[in-house]
Protein backbone atom coordinates (compact mmCIF):
# COMPACT_ATOMS: atom_id res chain seq x y z
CA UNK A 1 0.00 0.00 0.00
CA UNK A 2 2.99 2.26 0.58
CA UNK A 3 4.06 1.81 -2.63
CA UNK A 4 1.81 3.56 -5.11
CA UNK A 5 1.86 2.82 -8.52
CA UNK A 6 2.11 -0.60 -11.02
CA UNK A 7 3.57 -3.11 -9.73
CA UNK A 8 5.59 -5.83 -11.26
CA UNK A 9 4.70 -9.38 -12.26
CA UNK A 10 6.95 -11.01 -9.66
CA UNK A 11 5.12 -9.80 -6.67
CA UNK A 12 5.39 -12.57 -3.37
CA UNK A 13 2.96 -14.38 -3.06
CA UNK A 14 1.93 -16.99 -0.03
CA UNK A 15 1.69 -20.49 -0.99
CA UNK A 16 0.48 -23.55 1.25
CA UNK A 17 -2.50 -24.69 0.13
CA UNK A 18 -2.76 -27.65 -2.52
CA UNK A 19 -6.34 -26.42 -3.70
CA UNK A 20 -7.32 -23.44 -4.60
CA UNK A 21 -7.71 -20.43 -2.44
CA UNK A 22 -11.85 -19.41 -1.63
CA UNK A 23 -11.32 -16.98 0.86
CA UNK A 24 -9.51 -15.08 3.13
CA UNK A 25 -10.00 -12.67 6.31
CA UNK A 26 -7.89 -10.05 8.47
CA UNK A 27 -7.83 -10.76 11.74
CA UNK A 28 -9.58 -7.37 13.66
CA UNK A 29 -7.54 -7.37 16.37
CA UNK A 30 -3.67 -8.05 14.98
CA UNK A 31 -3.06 -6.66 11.26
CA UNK A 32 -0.53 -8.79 10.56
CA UNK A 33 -2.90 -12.11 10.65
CA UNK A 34 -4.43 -13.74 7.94
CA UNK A 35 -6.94 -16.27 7.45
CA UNK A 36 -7.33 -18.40 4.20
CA UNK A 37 -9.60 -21.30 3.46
CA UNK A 38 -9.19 -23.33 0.83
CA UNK A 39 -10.72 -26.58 -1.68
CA UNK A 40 -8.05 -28.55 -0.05
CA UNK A 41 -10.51 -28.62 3.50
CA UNK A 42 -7.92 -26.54 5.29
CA UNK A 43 -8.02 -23.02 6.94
CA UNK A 44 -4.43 -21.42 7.23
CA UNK A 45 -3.52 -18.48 9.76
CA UNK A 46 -0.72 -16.99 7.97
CA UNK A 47 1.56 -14.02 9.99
CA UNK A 48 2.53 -11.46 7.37
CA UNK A 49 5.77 -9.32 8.09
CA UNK A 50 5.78 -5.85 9.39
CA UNK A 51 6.46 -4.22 5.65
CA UNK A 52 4.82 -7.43 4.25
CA UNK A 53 6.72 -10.20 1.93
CA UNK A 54 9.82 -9.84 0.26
CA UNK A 55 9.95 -12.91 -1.57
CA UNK A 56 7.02 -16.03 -1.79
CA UNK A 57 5.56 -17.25 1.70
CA UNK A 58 5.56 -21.05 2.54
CA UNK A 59 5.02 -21.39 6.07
CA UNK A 60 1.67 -21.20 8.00
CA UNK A 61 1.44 -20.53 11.58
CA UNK A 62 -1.61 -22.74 12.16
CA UNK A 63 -3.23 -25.76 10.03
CA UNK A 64 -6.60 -26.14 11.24
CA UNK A 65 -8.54 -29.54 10.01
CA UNK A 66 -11.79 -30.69 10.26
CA UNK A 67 -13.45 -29.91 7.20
CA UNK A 68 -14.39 -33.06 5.49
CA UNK A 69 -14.85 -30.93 2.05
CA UNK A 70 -13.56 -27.52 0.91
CA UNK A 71 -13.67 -24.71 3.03
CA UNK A 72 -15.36 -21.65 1.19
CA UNK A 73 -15.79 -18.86 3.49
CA UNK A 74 -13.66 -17.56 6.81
CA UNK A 75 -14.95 -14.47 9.21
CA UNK A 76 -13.12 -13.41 12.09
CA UNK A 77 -15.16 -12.52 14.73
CA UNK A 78 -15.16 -8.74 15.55
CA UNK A 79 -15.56 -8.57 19.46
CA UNK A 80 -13.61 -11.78 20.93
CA UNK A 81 -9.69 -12.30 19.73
CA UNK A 82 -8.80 -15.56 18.17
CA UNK A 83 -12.05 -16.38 17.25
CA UNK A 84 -12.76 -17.43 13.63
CA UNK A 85 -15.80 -18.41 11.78
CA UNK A 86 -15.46 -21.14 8.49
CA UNK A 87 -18.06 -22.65 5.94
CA UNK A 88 -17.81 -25.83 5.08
CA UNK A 89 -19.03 -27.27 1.48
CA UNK A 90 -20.53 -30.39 3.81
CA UNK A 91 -23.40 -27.83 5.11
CA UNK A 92 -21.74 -26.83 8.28
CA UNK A 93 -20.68 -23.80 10.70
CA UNK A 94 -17.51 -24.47 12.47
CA UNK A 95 -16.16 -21.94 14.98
CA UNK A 96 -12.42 -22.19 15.80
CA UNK A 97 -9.91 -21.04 18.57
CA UNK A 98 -7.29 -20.27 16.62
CA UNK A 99 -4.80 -19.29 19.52
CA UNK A 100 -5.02 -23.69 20.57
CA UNK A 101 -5.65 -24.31 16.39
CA UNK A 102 -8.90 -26.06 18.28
CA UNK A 103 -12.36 -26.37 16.90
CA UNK A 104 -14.83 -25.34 19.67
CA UNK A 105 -18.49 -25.33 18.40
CA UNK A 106 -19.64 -27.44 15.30
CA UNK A 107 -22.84 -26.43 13.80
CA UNK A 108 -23.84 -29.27 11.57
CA UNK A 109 -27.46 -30.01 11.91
CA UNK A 110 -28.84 -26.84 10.57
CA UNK A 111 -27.93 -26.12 7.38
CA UNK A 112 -30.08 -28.70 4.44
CA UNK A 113 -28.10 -27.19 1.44
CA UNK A 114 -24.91 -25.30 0.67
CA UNK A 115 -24.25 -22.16 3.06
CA UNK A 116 -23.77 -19.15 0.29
CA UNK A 117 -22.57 -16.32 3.47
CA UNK A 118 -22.69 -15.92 6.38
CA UNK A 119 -21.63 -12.56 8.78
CA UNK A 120 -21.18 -12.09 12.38
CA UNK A 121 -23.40 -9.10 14.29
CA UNK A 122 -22.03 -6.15 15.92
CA UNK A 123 -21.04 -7.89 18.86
CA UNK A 124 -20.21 -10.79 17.57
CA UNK A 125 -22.57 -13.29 19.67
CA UNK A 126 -24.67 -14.40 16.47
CA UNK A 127 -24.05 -15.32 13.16
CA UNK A 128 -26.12 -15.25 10.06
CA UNK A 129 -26.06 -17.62 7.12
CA UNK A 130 -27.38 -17.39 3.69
CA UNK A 131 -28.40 -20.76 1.97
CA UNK A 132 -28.89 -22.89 -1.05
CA UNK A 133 -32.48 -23.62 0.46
CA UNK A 134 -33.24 -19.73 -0.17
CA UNK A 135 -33.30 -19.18 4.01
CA UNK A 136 -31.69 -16.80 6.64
CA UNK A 137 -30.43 -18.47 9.55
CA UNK A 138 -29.50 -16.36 12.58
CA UNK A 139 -27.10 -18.98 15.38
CA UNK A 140 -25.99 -18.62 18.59
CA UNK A 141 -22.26 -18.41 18.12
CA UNK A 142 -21.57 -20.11 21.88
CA UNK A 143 -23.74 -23.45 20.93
CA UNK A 144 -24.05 -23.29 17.29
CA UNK A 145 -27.72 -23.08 17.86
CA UNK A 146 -30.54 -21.55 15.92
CA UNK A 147 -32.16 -18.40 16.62
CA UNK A 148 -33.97 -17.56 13.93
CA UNK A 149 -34.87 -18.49 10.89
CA UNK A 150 -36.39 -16.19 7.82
CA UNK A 151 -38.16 -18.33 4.71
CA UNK A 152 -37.53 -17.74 2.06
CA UNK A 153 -36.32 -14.40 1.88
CA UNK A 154 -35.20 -13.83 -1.32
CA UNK A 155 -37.36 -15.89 -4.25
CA UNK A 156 -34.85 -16.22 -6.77
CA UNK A 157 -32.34 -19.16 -7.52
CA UNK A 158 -28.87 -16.88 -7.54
CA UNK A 159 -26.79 -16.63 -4.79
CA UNK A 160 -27.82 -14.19 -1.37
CA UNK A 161 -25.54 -12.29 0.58
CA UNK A 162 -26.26 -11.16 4.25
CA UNK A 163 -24.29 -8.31 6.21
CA UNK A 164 -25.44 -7.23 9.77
CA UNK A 165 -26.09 -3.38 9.99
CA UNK A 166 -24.14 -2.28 12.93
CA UNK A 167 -25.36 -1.52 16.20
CA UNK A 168 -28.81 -0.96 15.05
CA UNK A 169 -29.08 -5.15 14.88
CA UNK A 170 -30.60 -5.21 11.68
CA UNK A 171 -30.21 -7.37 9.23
CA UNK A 172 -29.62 -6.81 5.31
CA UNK A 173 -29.77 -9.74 3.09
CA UNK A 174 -29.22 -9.09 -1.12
CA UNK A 175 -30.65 -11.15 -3.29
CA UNK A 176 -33.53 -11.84 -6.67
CA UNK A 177 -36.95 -12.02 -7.00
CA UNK A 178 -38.15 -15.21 -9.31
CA UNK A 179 -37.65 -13.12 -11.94
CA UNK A 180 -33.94 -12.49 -11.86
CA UNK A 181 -34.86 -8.56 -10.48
CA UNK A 182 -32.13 -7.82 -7.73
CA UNK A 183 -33.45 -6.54 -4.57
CA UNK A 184 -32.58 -5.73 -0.89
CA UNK A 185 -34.34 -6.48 2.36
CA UNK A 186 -33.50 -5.15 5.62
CA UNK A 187 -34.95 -7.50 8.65
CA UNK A 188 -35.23 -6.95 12.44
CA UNK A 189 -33.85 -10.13 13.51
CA UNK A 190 -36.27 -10.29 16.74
CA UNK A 191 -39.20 -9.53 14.58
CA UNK A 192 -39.01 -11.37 11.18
């Protein structure tokens, strides 16, 4: 960022996973941590140096496993340190400690069909998911539990994205109608 301007084709880049690469996350609370996930069913927490990388990356700090299919999304959460959210392709919500590199709550009863988003609230106690199955899920981030559930709130067959508006507790999720029209909705989660 320091460094205005073109760059040139042999910029560093980190390597260690054997798929490819679906997503990635700064860690809030340390700007020098990174979080990828990948088609290989691994998350990586990668430490990038101050001034960043000099030459291409290899080595991880942490390897976290138990994914049983690719990982496609990773959220840190934005109140508690070392917590990380990941997607799995197998339906699932798996909440990790990545300080121990220890899976703590496994959400895998909830989700029917593949998880499309999902974003933490303000203060980072929930989490809601976008699905395959067209529904908003709102879990308890301590049990994996649900909360809340909104049918079918967007009609259309594309992919949905959810973001929590801030404080407020609100909820907006993007989406179609049936008829391919994009459109927003903005829910109050305790009154759906």
């Amino acid at each position: 960022v320091s460094e205005g301007g073109r760059l040139e084709s042999d910029v560093p880049t980190v390597n260690g996973h054997t798929g490819a690469c679906l997503n990635f996350d700064w860690n809030p609370f340390n700007d020098n941590q990174l979080a990828s996930c990948s088609e290989d069913c691994t998350i990586k927490i990668w430490s990038v140096p101050e001034g960043g990388f000099k030459a291409n990356h290899h080595e991880f700090d942490k390897d976290l496993h138990g994914h049983m299919r690719k990982v496609t999304h990773v959220k840190f959460n934005p109140t508690a340190a070392n917590a990380l959210a990941s997607v799995g392709a197998e339906h699932n919500v798996k909440l990790w400690d990545i300080e121990k590199g220890v899976c703590v709550v496994s959400n895998d009863d909830t989700h029917p069909d593949l998880i499309l988003d999902l974003a933490w609230d303000y203060n980072g106690n929930q989490y809601a998911t976008t699905c395959k199955d067209k529904n908003v899920r709102i879990c308890d981030a301590r049990s994996g539990g649900l909360v809340q559930q909104i049918d079918k709130a967007h009609d259309g067959s594309k992919s949905a994205k959810c973001t929590f508006l801030g404080s407020s507790g609100n909820l907006l999720t993007v989406g179609f109608s049936r008829t391919s029209m994009r459109h927003f909705k903005i829910w109050d989660p305790r009154d759906t």
